[in-house]
Protein backbone atom coordinates (compact mmCIF):
# COMPACT_ATOMS: atom_id res chain seq x y z
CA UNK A 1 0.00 0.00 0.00
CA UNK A 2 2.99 2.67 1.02
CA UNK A 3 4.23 1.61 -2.29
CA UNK A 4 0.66 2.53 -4.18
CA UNK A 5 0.72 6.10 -2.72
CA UNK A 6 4.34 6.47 -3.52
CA UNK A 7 3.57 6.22 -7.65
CA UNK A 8 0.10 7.93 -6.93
CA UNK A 9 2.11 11.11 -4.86
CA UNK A 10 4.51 11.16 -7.37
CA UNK A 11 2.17 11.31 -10.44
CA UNK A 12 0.18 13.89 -9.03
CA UNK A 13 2.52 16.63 -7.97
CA UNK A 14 4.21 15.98 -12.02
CA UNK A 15 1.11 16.84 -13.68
CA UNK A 16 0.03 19.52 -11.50
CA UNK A 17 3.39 21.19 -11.42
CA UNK A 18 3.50 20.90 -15.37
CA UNK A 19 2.88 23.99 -17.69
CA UNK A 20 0.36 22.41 -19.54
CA UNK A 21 -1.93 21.80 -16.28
CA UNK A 22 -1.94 25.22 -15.21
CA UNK A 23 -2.03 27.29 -18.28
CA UNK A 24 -4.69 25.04 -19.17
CA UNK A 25 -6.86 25.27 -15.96
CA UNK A 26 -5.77 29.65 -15.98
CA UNK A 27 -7.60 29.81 -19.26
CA UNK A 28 -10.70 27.48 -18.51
CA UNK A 29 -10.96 29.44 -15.12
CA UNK A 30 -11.12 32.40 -17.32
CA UNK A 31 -13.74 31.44 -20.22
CA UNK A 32 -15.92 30.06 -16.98
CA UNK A 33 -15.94 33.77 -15.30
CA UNK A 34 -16.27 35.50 -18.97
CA UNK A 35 -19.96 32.62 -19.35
CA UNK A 36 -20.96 33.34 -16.30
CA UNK A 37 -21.09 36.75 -16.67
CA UNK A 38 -21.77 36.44 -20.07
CA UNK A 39 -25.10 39.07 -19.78
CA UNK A 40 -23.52 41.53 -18.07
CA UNK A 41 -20.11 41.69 -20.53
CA UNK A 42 -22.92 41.95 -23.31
CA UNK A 43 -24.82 45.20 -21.79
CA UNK A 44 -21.02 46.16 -21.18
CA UNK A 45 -20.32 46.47 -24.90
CA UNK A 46 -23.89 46.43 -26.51
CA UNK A 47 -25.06 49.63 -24.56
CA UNK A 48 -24.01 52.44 -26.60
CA UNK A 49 -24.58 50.24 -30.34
CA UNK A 50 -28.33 50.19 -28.46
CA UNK A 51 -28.13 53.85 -27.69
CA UNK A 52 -27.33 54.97 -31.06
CA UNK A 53 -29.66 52.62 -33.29
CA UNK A 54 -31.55 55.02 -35.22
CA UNK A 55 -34.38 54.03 -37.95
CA UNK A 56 -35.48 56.69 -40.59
CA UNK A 57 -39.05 55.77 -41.81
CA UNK A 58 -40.40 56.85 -45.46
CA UNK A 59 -44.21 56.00 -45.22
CA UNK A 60 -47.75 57.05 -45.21
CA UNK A 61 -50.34 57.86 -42.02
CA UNK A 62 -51.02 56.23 -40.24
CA UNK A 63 -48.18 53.40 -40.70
CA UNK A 64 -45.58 56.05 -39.90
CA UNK A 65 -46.79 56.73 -36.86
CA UNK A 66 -47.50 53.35 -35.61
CA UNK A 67 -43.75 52.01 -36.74
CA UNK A 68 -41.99 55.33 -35.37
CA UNK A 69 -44.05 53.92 -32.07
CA UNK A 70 -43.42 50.22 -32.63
CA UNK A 71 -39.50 50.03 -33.90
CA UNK A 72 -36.71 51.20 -31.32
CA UNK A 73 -35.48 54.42 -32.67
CA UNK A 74 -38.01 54.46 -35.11
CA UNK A 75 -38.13 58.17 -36.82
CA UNK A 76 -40.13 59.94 -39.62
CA UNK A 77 -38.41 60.92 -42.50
CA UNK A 78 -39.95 63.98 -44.29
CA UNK A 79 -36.90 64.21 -47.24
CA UNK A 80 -37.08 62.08 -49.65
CA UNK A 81 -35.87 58.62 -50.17
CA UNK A 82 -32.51 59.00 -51.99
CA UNK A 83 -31.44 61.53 -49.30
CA UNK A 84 -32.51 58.86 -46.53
CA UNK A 85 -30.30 56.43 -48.13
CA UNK A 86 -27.27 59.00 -48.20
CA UNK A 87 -27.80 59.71 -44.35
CA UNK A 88 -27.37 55.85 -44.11
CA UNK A 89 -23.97 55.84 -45.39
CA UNK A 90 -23.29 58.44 -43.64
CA UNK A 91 -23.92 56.93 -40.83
CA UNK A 92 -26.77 59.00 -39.35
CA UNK A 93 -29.11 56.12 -39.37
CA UNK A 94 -28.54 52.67 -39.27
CA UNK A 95 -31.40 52.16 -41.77
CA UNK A 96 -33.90 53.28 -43.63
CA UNK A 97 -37.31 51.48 -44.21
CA UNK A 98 -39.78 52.82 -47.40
CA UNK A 99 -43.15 51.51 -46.99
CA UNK A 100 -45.21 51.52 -49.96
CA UNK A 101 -48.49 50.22 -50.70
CA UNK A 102 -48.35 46.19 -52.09
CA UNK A 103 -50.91 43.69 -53.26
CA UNK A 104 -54.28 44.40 -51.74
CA UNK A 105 -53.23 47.62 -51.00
CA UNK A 106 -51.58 46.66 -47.82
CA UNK A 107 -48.34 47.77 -46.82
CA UNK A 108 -44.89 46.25 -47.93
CA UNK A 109 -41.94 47.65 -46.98
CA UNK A 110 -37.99 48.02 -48.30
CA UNK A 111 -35.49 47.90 -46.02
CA UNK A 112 -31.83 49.62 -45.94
CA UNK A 113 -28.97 48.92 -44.54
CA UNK A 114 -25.05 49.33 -44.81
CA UNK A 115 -24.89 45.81 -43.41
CA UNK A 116 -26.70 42.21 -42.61
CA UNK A 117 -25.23 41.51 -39.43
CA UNK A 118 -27.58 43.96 -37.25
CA UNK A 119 -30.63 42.67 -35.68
CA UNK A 120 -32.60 45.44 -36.32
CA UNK A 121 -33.75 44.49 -39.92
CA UNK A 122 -35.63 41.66 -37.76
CA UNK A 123 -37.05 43.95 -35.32
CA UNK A 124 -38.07 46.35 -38.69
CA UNK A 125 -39.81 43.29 -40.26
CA UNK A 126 -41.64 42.22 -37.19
CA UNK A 127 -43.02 46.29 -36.86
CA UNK A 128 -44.13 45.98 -40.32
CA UNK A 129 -45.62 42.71 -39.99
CA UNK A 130 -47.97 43.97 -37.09
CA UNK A 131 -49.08 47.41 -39.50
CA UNK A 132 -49.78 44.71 -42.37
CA UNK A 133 -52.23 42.79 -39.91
CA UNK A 134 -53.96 45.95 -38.45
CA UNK A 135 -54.45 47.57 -42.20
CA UNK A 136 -56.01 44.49 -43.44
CA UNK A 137 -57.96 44.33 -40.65
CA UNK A 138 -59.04 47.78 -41.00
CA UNK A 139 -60.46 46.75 -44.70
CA UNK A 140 -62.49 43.97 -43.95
CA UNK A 141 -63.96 45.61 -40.76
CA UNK A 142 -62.50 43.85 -38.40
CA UNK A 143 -62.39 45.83 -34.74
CA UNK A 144 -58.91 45.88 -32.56
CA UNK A 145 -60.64 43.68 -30.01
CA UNK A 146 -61.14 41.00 -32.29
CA UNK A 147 -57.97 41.17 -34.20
CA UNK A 148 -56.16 41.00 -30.54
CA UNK A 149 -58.44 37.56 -29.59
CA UNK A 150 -57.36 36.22 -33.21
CA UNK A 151 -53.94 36.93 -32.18
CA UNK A 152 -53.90 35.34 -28.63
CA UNK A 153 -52.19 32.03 -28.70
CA UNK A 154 -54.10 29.49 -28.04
CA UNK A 155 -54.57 28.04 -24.37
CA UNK A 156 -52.50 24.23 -24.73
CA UNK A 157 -51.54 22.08 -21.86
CA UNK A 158 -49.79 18.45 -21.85
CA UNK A 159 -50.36 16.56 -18.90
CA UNK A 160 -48.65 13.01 -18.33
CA UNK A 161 -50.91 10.24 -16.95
CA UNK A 162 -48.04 8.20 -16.08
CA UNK A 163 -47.20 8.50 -11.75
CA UNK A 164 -43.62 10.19 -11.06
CA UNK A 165 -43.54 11.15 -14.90
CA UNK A 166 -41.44 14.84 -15.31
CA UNK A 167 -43.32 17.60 -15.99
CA UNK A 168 -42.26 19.87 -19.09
CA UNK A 169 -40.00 22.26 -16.43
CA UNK A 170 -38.07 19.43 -14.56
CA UNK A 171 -37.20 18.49 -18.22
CA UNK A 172 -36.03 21.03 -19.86
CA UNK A 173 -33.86 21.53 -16.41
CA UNK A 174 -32.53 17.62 -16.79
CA UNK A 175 -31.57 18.11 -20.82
CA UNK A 176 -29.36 20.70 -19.66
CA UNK A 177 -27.93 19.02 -16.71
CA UNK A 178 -27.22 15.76 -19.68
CA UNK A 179 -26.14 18.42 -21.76
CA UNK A 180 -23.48 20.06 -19.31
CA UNK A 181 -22.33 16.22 -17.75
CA UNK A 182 -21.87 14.40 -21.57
CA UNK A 183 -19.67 17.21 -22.41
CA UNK A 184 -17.48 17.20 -18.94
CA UNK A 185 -17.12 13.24 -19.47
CA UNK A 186 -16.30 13.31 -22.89
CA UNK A 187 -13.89 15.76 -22.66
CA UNK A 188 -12.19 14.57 -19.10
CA UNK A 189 -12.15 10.37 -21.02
CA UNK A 190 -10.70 12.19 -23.59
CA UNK A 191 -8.23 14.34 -21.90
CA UNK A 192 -7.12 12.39 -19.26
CA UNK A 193 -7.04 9.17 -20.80
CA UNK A 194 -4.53 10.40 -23.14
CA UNK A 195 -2.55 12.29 -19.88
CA UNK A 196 -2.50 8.25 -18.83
CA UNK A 197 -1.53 6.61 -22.11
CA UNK A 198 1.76 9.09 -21.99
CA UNK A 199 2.47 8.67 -19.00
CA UNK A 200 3.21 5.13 -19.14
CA UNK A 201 4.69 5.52 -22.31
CA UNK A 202 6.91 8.16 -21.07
CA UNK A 203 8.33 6.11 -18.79
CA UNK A 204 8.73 3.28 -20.52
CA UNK A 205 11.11 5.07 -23.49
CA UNK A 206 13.39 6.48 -20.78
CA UNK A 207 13.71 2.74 -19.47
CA UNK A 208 12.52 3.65 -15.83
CA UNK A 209 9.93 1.13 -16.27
CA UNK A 210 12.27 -1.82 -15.88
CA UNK A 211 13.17 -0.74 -12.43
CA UNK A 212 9.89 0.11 -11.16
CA UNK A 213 7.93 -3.06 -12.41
CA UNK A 214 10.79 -4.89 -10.78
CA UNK A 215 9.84 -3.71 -7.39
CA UNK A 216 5.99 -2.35 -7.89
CA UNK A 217 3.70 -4.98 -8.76
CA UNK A 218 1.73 -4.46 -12.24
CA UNK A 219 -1.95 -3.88 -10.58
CA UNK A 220 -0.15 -1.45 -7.92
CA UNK A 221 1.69 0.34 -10.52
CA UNK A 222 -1.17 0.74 -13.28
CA UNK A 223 -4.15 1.61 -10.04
CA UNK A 224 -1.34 4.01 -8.33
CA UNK A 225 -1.17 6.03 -12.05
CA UNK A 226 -4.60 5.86 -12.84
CA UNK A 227 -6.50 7.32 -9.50
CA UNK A 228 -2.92 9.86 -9.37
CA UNK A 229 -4.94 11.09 -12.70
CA UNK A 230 -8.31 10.93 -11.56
CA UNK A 231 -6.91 13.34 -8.41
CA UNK A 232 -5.56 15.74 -10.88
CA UNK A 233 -8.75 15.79 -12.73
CA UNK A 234 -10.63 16.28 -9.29
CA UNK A 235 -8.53 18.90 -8.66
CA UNK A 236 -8.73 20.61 -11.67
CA UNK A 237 -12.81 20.30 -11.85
CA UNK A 238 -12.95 21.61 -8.32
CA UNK A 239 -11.30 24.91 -9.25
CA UNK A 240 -13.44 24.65 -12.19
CA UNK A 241 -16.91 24.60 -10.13
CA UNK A 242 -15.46 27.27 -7.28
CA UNK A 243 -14.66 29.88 -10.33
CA UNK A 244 -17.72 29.19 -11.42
CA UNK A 245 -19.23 29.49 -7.97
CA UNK A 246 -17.48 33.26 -7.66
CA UNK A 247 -18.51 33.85 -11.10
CA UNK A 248 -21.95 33.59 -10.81
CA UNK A 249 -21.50 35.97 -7.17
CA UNK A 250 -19.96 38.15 -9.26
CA UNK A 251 -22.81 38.66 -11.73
CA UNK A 252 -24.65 41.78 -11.64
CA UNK A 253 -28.55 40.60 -12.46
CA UNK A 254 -29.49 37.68 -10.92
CA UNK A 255 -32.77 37.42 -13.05
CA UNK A 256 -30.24 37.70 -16.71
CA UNK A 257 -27.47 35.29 -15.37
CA UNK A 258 -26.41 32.28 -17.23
CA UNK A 259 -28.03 29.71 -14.15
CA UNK A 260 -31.56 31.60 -14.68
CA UNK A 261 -31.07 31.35 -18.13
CA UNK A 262 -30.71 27.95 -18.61
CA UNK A 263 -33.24 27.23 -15.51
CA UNK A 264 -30.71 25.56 -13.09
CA UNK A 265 -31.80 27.67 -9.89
CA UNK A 266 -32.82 24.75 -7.89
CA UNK A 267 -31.01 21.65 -9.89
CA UNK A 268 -32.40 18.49 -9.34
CA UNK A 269 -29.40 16.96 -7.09
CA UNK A 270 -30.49 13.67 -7.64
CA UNK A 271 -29.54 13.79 -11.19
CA UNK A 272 -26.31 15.38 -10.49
CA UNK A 273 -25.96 12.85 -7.94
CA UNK A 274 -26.04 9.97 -10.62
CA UNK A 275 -23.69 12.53 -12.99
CA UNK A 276 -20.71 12.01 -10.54
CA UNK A 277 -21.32 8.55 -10.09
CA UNK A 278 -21.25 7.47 -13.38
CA UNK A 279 -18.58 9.88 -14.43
CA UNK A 280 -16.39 8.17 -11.62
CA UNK A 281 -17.11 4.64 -12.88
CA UNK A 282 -16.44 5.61 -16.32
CA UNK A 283 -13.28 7.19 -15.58
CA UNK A 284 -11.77 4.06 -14.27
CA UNK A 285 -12.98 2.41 -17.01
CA UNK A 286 -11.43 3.94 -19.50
CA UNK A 287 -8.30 5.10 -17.54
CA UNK A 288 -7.55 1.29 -17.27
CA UNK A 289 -8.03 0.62 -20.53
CA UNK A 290 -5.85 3.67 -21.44
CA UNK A 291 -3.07 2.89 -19.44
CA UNK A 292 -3.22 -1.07 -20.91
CA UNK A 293 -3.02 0.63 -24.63
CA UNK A 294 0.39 3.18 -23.37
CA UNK A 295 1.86 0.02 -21.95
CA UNK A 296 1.72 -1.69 -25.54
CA UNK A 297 3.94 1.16 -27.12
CA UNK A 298 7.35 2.44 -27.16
CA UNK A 299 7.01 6.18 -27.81
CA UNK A 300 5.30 8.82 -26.97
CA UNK A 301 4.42 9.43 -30.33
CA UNK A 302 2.41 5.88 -30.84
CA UNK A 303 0.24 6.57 -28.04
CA UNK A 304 -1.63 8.89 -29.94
CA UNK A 305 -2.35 6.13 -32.65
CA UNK A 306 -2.75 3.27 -29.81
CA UNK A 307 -5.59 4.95 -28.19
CA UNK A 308 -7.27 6.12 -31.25
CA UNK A 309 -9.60 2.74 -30.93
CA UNK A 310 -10.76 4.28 -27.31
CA UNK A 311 -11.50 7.52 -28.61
CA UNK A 312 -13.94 6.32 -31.27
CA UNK A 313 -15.43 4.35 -28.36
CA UNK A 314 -16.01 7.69 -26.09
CA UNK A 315 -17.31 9.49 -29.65
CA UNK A 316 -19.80 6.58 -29.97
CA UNK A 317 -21.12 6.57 -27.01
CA UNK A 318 -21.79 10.44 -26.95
CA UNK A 319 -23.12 10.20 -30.02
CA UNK A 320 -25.77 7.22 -28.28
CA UNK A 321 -26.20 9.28 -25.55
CA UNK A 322 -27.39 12.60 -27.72
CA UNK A 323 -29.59 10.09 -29.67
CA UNK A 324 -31.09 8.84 -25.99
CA UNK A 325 -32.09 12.94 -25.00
CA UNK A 326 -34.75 12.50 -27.80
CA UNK A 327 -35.78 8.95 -27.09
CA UNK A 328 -34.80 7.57 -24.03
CA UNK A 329 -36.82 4.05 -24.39
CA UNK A 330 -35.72 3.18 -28.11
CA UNK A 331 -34.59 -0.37 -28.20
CA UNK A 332 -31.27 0.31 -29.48
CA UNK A 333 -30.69 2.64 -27.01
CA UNK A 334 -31.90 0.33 -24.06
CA UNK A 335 -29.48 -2.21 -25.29
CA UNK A 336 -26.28 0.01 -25.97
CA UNK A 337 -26.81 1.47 -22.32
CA UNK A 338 -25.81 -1.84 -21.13
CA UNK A 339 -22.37 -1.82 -23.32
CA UNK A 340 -19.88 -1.22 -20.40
CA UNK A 341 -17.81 1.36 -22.83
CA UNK A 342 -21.65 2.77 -23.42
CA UNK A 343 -22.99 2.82 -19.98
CA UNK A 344 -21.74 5.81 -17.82
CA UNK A 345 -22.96 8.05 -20.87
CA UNK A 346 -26.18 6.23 -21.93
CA UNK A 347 -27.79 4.91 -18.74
CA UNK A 348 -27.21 8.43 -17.47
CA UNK A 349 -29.07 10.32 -20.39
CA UNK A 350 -31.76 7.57 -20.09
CA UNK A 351 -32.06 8.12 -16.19
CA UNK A 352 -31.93 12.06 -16.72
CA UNK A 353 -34.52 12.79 -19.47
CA UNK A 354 -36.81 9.50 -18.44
CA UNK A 355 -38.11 7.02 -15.68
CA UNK A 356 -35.56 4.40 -15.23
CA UNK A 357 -36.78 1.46 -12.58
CA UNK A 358 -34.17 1.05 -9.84
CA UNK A 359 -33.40 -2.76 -11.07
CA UNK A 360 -32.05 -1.19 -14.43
CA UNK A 361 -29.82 1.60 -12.51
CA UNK A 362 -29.02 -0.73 -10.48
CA UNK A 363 -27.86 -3.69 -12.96
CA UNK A 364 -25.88 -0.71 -14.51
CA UNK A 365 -23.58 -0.12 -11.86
CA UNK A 366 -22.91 -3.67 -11.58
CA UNK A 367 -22.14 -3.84 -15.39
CA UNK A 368 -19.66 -1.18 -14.95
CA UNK A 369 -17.80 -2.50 -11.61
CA UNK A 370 -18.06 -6.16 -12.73
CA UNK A 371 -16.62 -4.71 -16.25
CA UNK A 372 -13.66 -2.00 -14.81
CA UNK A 373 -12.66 -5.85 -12.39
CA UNK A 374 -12.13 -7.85 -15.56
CA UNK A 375 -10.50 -5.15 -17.54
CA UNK A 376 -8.06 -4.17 -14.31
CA UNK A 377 -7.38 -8.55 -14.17
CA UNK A 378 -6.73 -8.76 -17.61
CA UNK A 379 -5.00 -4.98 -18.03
CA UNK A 380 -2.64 -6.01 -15.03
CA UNK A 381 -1.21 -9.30 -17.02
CA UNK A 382 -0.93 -7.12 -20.37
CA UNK A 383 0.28 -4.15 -18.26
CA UNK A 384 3.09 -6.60 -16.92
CA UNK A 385 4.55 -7.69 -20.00
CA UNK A 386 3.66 -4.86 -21.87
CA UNK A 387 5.78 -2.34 -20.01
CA UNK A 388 9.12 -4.63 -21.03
CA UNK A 389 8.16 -4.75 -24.57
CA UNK A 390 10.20 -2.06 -26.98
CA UNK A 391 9.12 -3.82 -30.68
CA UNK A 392 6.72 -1.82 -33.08
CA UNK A 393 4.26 -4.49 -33.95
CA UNK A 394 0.55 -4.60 -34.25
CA UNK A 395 -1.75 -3.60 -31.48
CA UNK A 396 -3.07 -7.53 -31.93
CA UNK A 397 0.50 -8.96 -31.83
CA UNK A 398 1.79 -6.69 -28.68
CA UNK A 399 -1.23 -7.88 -26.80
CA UNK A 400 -0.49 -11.48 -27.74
CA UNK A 401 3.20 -11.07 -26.61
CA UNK A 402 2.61 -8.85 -23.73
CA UNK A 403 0.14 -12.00 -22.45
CA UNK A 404 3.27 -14.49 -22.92
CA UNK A 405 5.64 -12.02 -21.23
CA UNK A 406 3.67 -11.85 -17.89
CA UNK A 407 3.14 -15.71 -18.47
CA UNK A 408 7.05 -16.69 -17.87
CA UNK A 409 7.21 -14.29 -14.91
């Protein structure tokens, strides 16, 4: 055991002492704070383009006084229409809309602009939209009370019959929740799987390897490097979540902030609960069979290639998982959430956006232990002779050899 927290120690304080690790977390700590005060950087530079959008407005009574009313910075025009256009590129208005009289004699409008990128044009077209409706219902007699009951939406409400199903709110809430979660595990089975695959393949090509397996047994060796990872990826998340903590103090409007906005002011903890559970599980999963594949290799630079198989695994089972947000129950999805690679990000979306009985969450988790056990048995014996192996063969062939090495120790 003293031996076990002697690789794990010294795999830590590497990686967190290395460049990489901290200019990395400096600039994630950094976009967090900019998101989470993503309204209040917006008003920051948005406020004087808002204070300065300017409309001029070529029409007839009485649509020019109902779109001067209805369109911010709406204003009459009383030149004419070439010498609107001119104060455009001058940049005295941001655009100018002529509204002329269409089919039906109802209004259409023209809009100008010096560019496409500004929303006004939308907020223009919406104005206009509103005049059309109220000057066709002026010809065919139709009062403002009625047009306005026309206009109401219409009164709909789902209601599920099912007991304990999620109503439309504690939905929307759980997508994002799966939303926020796939993305952290893909990117952490991503990241730190190939921070394990290195690892082991740095010290093999510098021959430190052959003095360490000789007095560290395989399991201790490969379990020591893999949770020393997991530790650094703790660590890193948990600065992750406090900056995001302060950043969301820091915001100025609690009603515009990015948690209101995307409706996570009371989470559902039980779903986060499951998050870290099956982002744990899936971890060691991986991890072990990431540091199996670094043992198989030589150099640094064949890592990459060696764990290219376990990538397309990870973008598989995101891509099963984003398939499951839209239909939990489909049969394929059912049966790929059982796939140990599968399960951490399946069985969670399935559990998140649906009604999963406790037998299935449970059989899950025993899926996943019973699967990271028989990869860490069988990773150990290819860990031990793959660490001693220096050929360039096949991934097939290594395996095969690194099976007959640990066999004649």
């Amino acid at each position: 055991m003293n031996k076990f927290f002697v690789i794990l120690s010294h795999t830590y304080t590497n990686r967190i002492k290395s460049k990489a690790f901290i200019i990395t977390t400096a600039l994630m700590v950094a976009a967090i704070l900019l998101m989470t005060n993503i309204q209040t950087v917006m008003e920051v530079f948005q406020g004087d383009e808002d204070e300065k959008s300017s409309v001029a407005l070529i029409a007839d009574e009485p649509e020019a006084s109902a779109l001067a009313a209805s369109i911010p910075g709406g204003e009459i025009y009383e030149g004419e229409a070439e010498d609107a256009k001119k104060s455009v590129r001058d940049g005295k208005f941001d655009g100018l809309l002529v509204v002329e009289k269409g089919e039906a004699g109802l209004p259409a409008g023209h809009y100008y602009t010096d560019e496409f990128t500004s929303s006004t044009d939308q907020e223009v077209r919406q104005a206009l939209q509103q005049v059309k409706m109220n000057a066709a219902a002026r010809q065919q007699n139709i009062s403002g009370e009625a047009l306005a009951e026309i206009s109401t939406p219409v009164e709909f409400e789902t209601t599920a019959l099912e007991e304990g199903a999620k109503s439309e709110e504690e939905l929307n809430q759980a997508r994002v929740i799966v939303y926020i979660m796939l993305f952290v595990m893909y990117l952490a089975v991503i990241m730190y799987g190939n921070i394990i695959a290195t690892e082991v393949t740095t010290e093999k090509s510098s021959r430190v390897m052959e003095i360490l397996i000789s007095s560290v047994s395989p399991v201790t060796q490969m379990f020591g490097k893999i949770t020393g990872v997991a530790l650094v990826g703790l660590s890193q998340f948990g600065i992750f979540i406090l900056s995001g903590i302060v950043g969301i103090r820091m915001s100025d409007s609690s009603e515009n902030s990015l948690i209101q906005m995307a409706g996570l002011s009371n989470p559902d903890w039980g779903i986060i609960t499951y998050a870290v559970i099956y982002f744990l599980l899936g971890y060691f999963l991986y991890a072990t069979l990431a540091a199996v594949l670094g043992s198989l290799v030589s150099r640094v630079e064949d890592a990459q290639q060696t764990v290219t198989p376990m990538m397309m695994l990870v973008v598989v089972a995101f891509f099963f998982a984003i398939s499951a947000l839209s239909n939990p129950n489909a049969f394929y999805i059912a049966a790929a959430s059982y796939i140990p690679f599968f399960t951490p990000f399946v069985m969670f979306t399935r559990i998140g956006v649906g009604e999963m009985p406790v037998w299935e969450v449970v059989l899950s988790f025993g899926v996943l232990v019973g699967a990271i056990i028989l990869l860490g048995v069988i990773g150990a014996r290819i860990y031990r002779g793959g660490v001693l192996m220096y050929s360039s063969s096949s991934l097939w062939k290594n395996t095969k050899e690194a099976l007959q090495l640990s066999k004649k120790e």
